[in-house]
Each structure stands twice: as C-alpha cells, then as structure tokens.
Protein backbone atom coordinates (compact mmCIF):
# COMPACT_ATOMS: atom_id res chain seq x y z
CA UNK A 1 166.32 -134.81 139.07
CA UNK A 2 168.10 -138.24 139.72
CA UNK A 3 170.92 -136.45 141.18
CA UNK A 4 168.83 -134.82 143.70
CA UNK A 5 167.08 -138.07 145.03
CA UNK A 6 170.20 -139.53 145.33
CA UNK A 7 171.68 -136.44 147.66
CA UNK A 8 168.61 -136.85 149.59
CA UNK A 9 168.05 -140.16 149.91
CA UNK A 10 171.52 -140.56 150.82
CA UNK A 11 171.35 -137.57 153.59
CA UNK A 12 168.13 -139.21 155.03
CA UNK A 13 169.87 -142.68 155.50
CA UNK A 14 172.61 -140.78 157.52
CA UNK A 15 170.29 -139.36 159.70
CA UNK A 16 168.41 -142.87 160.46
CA UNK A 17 171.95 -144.41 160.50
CA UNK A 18 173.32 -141.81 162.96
CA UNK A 19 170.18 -140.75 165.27
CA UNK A 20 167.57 -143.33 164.47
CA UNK A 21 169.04 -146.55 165.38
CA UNK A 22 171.49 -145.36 168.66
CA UNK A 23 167.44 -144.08 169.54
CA UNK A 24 166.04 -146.79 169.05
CA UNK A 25 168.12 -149.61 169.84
CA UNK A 26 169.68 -147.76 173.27
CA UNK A 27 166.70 -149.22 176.40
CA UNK A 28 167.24 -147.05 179.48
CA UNK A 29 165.83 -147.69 182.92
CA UNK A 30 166.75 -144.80 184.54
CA UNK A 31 170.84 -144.26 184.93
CA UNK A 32 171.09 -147.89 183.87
CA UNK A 33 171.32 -148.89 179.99
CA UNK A 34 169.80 -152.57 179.42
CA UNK A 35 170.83 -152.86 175.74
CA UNK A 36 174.34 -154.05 174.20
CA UNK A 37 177.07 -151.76 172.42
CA UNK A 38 177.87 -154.34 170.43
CA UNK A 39 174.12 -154.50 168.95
CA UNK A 40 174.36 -150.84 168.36
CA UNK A 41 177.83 -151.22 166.40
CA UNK A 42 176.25 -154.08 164.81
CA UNK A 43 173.27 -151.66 163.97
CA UNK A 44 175.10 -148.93 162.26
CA UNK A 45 177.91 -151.00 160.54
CA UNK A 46 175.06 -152.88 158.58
CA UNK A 47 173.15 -149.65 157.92
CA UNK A 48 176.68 -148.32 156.30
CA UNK A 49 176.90 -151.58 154.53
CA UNK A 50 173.46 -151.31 153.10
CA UNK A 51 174.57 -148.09 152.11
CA UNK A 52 177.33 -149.06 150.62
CA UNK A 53 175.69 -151.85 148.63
CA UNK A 54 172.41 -149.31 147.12
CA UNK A 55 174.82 -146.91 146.37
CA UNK A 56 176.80 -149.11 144.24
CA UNK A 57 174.02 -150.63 142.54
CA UNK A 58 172.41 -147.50 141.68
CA UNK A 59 176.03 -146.48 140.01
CA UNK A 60 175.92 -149.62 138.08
CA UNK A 61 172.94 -150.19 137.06
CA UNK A 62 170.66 -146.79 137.49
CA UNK A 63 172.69 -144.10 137.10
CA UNK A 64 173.01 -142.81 133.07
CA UNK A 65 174.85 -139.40 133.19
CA UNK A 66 178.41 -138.70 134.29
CA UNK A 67 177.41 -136.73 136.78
CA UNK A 68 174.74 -138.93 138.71
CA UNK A 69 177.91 -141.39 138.59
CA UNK A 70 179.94 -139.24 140.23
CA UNK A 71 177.14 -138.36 143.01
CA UNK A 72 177.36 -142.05 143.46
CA UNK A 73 180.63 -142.39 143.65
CA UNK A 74 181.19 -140.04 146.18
CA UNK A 75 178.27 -141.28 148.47
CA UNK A 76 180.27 -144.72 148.03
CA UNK A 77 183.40 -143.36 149.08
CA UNK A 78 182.11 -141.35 151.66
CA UNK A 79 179.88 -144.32 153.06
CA UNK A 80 183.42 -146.21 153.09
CA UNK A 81 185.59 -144.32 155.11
CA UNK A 82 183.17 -143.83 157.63
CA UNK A 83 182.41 -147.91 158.02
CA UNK A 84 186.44 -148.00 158.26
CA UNK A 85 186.37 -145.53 160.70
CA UNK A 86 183.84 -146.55 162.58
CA UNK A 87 184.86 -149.93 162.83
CA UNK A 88 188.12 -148.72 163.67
CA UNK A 89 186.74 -146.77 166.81
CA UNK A 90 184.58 -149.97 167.70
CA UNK A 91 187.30 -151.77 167.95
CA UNK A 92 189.42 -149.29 169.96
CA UNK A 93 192.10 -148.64 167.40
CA UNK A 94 191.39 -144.91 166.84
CA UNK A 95 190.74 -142.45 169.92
CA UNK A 96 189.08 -139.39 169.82
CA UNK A 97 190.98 -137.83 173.18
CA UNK A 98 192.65 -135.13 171.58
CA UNK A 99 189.43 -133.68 170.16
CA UNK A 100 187.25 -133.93 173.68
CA UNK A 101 190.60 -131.95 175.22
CA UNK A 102 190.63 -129.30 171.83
CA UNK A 103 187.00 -128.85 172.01
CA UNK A 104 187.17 -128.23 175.88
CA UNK A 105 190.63 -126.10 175.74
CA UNK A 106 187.75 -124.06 173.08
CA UNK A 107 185.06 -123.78 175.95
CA UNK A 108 187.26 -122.31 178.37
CA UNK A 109 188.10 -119.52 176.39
CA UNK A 110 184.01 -119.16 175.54
C-alpha cells in the first residue's frame, strides 16, 4: 500500500512540477510574456529539490520493506538526473537541436 502512495504521490508532483508551475507562473498579455525565465527555472529546480529532499526522507525514515526502499530510491535518482539536466539546459550547456530536427525529419515522412 506504501509503495503505491509513493508511485503516486511522486507522479502527481511531476505533473505540478512540469505543467502546474510553467501555468501558473508564465503572465501573458497577448503575444507578449510579462514574467521571468529565470523565476520559472527557479520554480521547477526547487520543486525537484523538494522532491528530492521528501523522497529521501521517506527512504530514511518511513520506508520499512526493501521494496518501498527501492521505490524510493529510484524516485531519488530519477528526481536527480532530471534537476542535473535541467539545470544543465538552463544554463545552456545541453541543446536539444538534434531532437527538434529528428522529430521534424519524422513529420515529413507522416
């Protein structure tokens, strides 16, 4: 049962992390966009943080079988490479180019 909350728990923050908060911290006056990218990186970084921390805590101190460990462990990891890469696209490091030009190649064979 445990193992369960945590899947959805941890599915449900993903959504608010991914949908939620680029809604609702993006203001839009027509064409023009009043609020900051940085607020929005700032935004999801410390909702993968959060993340990050519950998850861990819930491994330590909440979770009693092996296998509600392991759940955790893999939401941890999971939550982890996704702050690096995301903070690695925020900062312009990574570039996602070559999968806007796969993805279209894709379309114009649909």
């Amino acid at each position: 049962m445990k193992a369960l909350l945590i899947q959805s728990l941890n599915s449900i923050w993903l959504v608010i992390i991914f949908i939620g908060v680029p809604a609702v911290s993006s203001l839009r006056l027509g064409s023009l966009q009043i609020s900051s990218r940085p607020v929005w990186h700032m935004l999801v970084l410390s909702g993968i943080a959060i993340a990050l921390a519950l998850n861990a805590g819930i491994c330590w101190r909440g979770a009693h079988s092996k296998k509600e460990k392991r759940i955790c462990l893999r939401w941890i990891s999971g939550y982890a490479l996704l702050g690096v890469t995301f903070s690695a696209y925020s900062e312009k490091w990574i570039e996602f180019k070559w999968l806007k030009s796969l993805l279209l190649h894709v379309q114009g064979f649909l």
